[in-house]
Protein backbone atom coordinates (compact mmCIF):
# COMPACT_ATOMS: atom_id res chain seq x y z
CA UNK A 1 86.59 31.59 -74.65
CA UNK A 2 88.20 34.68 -73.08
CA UNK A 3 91.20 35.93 -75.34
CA UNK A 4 94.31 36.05 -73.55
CA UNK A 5 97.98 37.42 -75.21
CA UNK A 6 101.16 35.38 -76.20
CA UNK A 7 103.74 38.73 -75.53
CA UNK A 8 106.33 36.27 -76.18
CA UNK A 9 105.47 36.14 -79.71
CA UNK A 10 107.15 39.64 -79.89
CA UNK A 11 110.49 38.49 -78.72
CA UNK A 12 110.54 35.27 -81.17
CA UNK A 13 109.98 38.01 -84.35
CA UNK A 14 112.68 40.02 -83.55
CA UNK A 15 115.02 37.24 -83.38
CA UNK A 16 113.74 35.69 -86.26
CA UNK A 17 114.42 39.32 -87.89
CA UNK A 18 117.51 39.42 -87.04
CA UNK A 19 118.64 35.83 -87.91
CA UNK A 20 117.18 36.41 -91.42
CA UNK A 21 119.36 39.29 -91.52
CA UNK A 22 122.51 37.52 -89.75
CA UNK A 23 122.11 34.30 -92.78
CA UNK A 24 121.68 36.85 -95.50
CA UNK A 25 124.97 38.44 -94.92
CA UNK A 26 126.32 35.73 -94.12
CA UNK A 27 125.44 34.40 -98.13
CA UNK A 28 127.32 37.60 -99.41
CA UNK A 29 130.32 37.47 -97.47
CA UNK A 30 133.30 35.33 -96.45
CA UNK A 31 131.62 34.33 -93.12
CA UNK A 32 133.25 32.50 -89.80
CA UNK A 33 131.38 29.36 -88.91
CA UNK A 34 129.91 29.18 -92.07
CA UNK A 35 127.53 26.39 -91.50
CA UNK A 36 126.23 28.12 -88.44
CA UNK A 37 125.82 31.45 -89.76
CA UNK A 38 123.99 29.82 -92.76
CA UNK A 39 121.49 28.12 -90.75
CA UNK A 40 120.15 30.81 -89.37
CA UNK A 41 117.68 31.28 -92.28
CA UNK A 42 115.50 28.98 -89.72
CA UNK A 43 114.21 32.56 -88.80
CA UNK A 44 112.03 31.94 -92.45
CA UNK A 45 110.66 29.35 -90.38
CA UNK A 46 109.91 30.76 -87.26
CA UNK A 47 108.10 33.17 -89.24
CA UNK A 48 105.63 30.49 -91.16
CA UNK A 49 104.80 28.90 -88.22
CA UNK A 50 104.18 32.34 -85.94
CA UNK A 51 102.01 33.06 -89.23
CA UNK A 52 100.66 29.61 -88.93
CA UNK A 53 99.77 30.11 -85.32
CA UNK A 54 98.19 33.95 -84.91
CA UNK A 55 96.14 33.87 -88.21
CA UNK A 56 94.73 30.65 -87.80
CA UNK A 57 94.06 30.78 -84.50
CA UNK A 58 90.48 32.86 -84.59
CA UNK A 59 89.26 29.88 -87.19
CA UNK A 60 89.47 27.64 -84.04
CA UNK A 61 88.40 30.38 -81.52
CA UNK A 62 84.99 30.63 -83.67
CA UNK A 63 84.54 26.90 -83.81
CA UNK A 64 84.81 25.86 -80.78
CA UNK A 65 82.67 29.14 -79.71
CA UNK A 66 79.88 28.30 -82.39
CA UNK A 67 80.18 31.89 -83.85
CA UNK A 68 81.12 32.92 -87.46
CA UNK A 69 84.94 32.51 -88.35
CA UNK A 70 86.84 35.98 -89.42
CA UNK A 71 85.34 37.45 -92.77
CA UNK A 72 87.54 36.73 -95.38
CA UNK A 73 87.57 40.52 -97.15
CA UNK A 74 87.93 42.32 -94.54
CA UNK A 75 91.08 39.74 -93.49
CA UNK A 76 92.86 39.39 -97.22
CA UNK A 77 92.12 43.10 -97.29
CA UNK A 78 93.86 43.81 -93.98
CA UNK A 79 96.39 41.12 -95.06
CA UNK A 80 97.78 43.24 -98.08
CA UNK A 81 97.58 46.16 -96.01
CA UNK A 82 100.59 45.06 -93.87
CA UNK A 83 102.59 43.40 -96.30
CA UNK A 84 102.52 45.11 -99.66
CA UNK A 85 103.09 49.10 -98.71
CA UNK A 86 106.71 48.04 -96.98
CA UNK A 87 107.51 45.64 -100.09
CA UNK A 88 106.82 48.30 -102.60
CA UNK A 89 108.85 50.78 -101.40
CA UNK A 90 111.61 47.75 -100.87
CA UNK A 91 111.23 47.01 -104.57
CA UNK A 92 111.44 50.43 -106.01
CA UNK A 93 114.26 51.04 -103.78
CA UNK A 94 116.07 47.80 -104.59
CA UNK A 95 115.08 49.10 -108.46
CA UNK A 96 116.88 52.26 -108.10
CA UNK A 97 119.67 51.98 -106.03
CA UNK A 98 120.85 47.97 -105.96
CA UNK A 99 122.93 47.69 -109.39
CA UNK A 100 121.66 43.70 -109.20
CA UNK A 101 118.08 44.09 -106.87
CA UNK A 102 117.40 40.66 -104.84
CA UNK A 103 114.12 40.84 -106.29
CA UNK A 104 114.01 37.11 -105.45
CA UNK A 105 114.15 36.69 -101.72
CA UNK A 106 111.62 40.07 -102.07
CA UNK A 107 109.02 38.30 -104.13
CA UNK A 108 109.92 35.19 -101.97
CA UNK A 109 108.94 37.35 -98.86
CA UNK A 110 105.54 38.29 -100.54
CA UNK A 111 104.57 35.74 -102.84
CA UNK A 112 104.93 32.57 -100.48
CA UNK A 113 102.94 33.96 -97.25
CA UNK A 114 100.40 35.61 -99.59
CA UNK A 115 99.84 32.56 -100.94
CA UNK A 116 99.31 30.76 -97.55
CA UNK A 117 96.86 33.81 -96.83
CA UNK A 118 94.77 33.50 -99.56
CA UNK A 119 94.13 29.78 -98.90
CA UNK A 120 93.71 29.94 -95.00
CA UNK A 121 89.92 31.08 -94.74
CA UNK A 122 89.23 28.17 -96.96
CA UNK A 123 91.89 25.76 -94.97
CA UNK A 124 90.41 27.14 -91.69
CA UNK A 125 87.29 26.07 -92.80
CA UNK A 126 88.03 22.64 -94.06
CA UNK A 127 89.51 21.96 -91.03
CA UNK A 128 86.90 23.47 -88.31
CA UNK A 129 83.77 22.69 -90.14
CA UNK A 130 81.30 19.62 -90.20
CA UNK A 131 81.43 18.74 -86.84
CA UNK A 132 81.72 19.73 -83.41
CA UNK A 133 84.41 20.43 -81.64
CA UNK A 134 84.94 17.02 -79.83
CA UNK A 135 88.37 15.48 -78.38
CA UNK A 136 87.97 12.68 -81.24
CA UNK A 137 87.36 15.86 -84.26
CA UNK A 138 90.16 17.70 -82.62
CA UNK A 139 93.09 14.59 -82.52
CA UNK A 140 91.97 13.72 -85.93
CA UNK A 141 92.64 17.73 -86.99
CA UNK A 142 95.73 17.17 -85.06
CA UNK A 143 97.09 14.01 -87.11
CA UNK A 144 95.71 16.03 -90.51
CA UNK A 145 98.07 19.06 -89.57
CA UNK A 146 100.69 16.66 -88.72
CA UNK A 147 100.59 15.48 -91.76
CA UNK A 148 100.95 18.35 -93.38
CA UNK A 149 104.50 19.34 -92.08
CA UNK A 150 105.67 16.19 -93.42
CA UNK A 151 104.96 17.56 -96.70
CA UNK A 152 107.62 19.85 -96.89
CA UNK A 153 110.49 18.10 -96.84
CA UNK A 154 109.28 15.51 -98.96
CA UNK A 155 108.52 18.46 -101.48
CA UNK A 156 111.86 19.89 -101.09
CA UNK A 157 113.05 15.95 -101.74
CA UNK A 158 111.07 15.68 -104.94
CA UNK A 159 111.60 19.03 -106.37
CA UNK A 160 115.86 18.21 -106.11
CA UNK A 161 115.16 14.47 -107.27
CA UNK A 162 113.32 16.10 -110.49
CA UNK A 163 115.56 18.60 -110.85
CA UNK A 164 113.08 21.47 -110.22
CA UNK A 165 114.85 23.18 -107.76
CA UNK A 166 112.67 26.75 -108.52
CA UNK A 167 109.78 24.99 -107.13
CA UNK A 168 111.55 24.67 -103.43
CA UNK A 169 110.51 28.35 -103.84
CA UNK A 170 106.67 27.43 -103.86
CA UNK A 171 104.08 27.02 -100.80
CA UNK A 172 104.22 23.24 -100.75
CA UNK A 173 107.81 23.47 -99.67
CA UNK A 174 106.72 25.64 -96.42
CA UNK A 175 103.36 25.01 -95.76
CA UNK A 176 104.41 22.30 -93.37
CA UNK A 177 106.15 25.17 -91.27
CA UNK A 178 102.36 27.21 -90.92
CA UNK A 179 101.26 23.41 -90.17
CA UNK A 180 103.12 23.44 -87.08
CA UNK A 181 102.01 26.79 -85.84
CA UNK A 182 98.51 25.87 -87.17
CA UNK A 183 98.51 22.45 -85.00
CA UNK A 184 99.55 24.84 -81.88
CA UNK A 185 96.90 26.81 -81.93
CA UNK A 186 94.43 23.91 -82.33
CA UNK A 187 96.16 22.52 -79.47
CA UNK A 188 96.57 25.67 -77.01
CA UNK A 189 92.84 26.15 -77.80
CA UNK A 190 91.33 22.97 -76.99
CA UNK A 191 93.46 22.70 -74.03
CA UNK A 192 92.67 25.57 -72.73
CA UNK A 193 88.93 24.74 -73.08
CA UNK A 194 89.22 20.93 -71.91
CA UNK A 195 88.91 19.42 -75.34
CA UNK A 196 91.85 17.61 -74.80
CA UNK A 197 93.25 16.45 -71.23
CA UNK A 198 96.49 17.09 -69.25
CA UNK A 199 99.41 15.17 -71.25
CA UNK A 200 103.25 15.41 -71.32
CA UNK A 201 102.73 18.15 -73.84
CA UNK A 202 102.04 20.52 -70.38
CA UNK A 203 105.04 19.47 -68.89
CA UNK A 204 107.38 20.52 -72.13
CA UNK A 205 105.93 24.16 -72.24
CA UNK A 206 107.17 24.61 -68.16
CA UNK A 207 110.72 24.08 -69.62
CA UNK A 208 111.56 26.58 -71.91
CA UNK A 209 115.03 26.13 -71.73
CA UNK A 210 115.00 22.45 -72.88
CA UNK A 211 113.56 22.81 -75.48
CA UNK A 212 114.83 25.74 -76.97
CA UNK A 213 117.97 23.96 -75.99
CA UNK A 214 116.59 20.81 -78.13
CA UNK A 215 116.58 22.99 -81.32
CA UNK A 216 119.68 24.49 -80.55
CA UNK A 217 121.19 21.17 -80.94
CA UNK A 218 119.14 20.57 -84.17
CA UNK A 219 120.40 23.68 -85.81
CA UNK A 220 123.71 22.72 -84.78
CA UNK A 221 122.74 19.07 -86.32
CA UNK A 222 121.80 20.62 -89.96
CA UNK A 223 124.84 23.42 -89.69
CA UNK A 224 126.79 20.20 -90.62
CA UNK A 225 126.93 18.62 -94.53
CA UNK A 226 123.75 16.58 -93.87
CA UNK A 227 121.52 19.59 -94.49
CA UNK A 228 123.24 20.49 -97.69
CA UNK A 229 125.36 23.24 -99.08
CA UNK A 230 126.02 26.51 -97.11
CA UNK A 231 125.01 28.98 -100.39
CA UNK A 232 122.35 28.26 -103.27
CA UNK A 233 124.61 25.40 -104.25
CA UNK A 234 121.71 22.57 -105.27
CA UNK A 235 121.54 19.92 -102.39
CA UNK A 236 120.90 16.60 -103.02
CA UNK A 237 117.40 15.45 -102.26
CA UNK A 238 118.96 13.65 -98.92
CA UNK A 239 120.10 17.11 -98.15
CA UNK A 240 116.73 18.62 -98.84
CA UNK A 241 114.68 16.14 -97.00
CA UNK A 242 117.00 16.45 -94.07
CA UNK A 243 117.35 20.46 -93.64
CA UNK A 244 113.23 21.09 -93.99
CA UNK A 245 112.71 18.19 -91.64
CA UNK A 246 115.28 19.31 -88.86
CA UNK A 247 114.01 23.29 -89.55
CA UNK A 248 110.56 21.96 -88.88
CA UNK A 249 111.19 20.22 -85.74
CA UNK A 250 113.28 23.18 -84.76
CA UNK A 251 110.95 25.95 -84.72
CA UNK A 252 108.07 23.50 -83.14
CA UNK A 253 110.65 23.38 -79.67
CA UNK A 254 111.33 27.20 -80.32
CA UNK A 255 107.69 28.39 -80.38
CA UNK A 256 106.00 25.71 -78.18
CA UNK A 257 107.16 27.49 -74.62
CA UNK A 258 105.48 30.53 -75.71
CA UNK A 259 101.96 29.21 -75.96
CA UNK A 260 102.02 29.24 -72.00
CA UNK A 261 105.01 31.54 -71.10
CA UNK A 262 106.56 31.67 -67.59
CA UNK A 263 106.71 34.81 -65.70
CA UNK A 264 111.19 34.84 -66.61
CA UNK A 265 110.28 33.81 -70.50
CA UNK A 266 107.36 36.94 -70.44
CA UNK A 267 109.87 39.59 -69.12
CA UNK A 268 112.58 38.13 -71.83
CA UNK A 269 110.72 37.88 -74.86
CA UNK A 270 107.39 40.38 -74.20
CA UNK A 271 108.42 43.61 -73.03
CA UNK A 272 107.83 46.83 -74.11
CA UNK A 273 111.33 47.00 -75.84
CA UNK A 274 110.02 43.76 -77.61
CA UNK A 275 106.66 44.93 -78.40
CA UNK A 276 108.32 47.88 -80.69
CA UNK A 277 110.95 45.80 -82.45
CA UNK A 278 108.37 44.07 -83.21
CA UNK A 279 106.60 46.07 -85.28
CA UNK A 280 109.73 46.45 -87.42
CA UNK A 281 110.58 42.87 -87.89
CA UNK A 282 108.53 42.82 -91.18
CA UNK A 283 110.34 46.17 -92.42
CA UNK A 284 113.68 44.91 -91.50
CA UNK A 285 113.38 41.60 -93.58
CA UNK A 286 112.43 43.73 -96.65
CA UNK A 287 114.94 46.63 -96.12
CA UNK A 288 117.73 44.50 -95.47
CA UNK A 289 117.87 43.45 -99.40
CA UNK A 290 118.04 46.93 -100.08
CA UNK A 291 121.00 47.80 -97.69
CA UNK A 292 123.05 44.40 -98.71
CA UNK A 293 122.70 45.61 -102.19
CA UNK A 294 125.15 49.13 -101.45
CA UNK A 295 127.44 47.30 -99.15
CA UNK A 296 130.60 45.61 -99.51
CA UNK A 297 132.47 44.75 -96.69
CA UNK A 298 133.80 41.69 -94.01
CA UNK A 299 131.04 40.18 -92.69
CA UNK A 300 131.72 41.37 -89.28
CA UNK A 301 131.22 44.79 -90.03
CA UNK A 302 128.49 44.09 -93.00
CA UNK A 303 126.34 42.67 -89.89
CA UNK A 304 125.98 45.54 -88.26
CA UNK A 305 125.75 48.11 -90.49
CA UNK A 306 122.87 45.99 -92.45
CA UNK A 307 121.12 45.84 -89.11
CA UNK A 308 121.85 49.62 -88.26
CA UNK A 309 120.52 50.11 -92.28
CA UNK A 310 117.60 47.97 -92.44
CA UNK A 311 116.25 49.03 -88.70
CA UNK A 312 116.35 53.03 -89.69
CA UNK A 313 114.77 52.15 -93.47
CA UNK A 314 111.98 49.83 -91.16
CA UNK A 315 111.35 52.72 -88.38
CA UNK A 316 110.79 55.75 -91.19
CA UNK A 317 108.59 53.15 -93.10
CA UNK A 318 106.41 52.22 -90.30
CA UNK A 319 106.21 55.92 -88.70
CA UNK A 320 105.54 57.39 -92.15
CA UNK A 321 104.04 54.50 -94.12
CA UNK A 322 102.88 51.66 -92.71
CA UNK A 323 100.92 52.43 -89.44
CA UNK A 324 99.31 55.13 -90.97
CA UNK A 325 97.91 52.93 -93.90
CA UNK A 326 96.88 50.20 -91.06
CA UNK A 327 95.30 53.06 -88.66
CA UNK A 328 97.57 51.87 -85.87
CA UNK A 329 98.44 53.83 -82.59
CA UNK A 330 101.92 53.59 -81.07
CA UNK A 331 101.69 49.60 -79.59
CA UNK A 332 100.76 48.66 -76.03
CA UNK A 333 100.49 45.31 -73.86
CA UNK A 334 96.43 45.97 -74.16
CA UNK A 335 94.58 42.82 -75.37
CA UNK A 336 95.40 39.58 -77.12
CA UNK A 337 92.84 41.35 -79.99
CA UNK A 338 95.84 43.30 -81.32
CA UNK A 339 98.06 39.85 -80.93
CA UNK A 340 95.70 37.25 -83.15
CA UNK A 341 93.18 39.06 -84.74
CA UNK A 342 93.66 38.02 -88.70
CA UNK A 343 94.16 41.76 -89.16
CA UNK A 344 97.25 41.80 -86.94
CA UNK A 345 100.41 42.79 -87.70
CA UNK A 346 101.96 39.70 -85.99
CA UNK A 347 102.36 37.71 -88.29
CA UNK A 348 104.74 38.10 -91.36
């Protein structure tokens, strides 16, 4: 099957950057529409499941093909590559500079995708092996990843019922979020080659707008008390259930459009301008602890400057550090090889 590109991937990473960013201030300061502004930690999730989606996505690609599936050295190797240089220097910064470092969210940022990468050549195997790729072995990989993003809130449940809450921090809790982008890419695939048929599911991706309309509504659903506390106040394991399940559903209606993009969602979400921020949205999640740390302010003006902060530290860190250690030229809208090759820099 003939690789094509997803440029609206781009868009959906910088706005998941910047939400990130948005929620993070919004836990250190006195913000307006709390519950909103708190909620916006969903960009965690869009992350996952973009994760979920590019790096699993060549696992299917080589099944259904009948070739070999991504090596797994040269893909954990490429893997640490993108993530660890950035969250070094973040660290040491945060070490030297932040009186109190947020070494938490920073190990959080490493520690719960690397875990997800370390276990997805063996996942992508368990789950494209032993058969062929037939509409009956693709629904049931279907129901088996559907299944896995009810395991998150259930986990998040548990771990609150048990008094555990430090766990919520581990991969169970999120995995269900890489499940959905996961089951997308099965999907897109298998579509795309006829595994699977026409269905409604072709319908929903020709209206973007409802559905990213849907999880508007569902943020605006867990912004309320039903999703729990607006800080690290412990939830109740209602509360927990509630906010992982409504996150989950939220970031499947944000990223399905993009799998087959209209020509208005393409110029919004994949231009060049998008491309570039792009390739910060990884530094700007990791710098932003950094910035946060040597600011006190209102939130309105802590928002901006943390932005202004984190998007200079991420530029001189990907001129200087990061592309160089990856071998990457400037980006362009070549090939869908640069989007969901397992060495990409697409995913988190």
């Amino acid at each position: 099957m003939k690789d094509t590109r997803f440029p609206a991937v781009d868009g959906l990473r910088v706005i998941a950057a910047v939400a990130v960013v948005v929620s993070q201030v919004g836990l250190q300061t006195h913000a307006p529409f709390a519950g909103v502004v708190s909620r916006l930690d969903v960009g965690w999730t869009i992350f996952c499941a973009l994760s979920g989606f590019l790096l699993y996505r060549p696992h299917v690609l080589a099944w259904f093909s009948g070739t070999l599936p991504p090596l797994t050295l040269p893909y954990l190797r490429s893997r640490a590559l993108r993530i660890l240089p950035a969250l070094l220097v973040a660290v040491l910064l945060s070490i030297v500079f932040v009186p109190h470092p947020a070494t938490t969210y920073l190990r959080w940022a490493a520690f719960t995708p690397f875990l997800f990468y370390l276990l997805l050549p063996g996942l992508g195997r368990l789950l494209t092996g032993y058969e062929r790729p037939t509409r009956r072995s693709v629904r049931w990989r279907l129901l088996v990843l559907l299944a896995l993003t009810v395991l998150g809130p259930v986990w998040m449940a548990a771990v609150t019922a048990t008094d555990h809450p430090d766990a919520g921090l581990w991969l169970p809790g999120y995995l269900g979020w890489y499940a959905v982008g996961m089951g997308m890419a099965l999907w897109q695939v298998a579509r795309a080659t006829g595994r699977l048929g026409p269905s409604t599911l072709d319908t929903l991706t020709r209206v973007p707008g409802t559905l990213w309309g849907i999880a508007a509504a569902l943020l605006l659903i867990a912004a309320t008390p039903i999703a729990g506390p607006y800080d690290h106040s412990t939830p109740t394991p209602a509360q927990a259930l509630v906010k992982s399940l409504l996150y989950t559903l939220a970031v499947a209606c944000v990223l399905f459009p993009v799998l087959t993009p209209s020509a208005r969602t393409v110029r919004v979400l994949g231009g060049r301008r998008a491309q570039i921020a792009a390739q910060l949205s990884y530094g700007v999640v990791v710098y932003q602890f950094v910035v946060l740390g040597l600011l006190h302010g209102p939130f309105a003006i802590q928002v901006p400057v943390t932005l202004l902060g984190a998007v200079a530290l991420a530029a001189v860190s990907y001129r200087l550090l990061e592309r160089p250690v990856l071998g990457k030229k400037t980006p362009t809208a070549k090939t869908e090889s640069s989007a969901t090759s397992p060495s990409s820099s697409a995913a988190l």
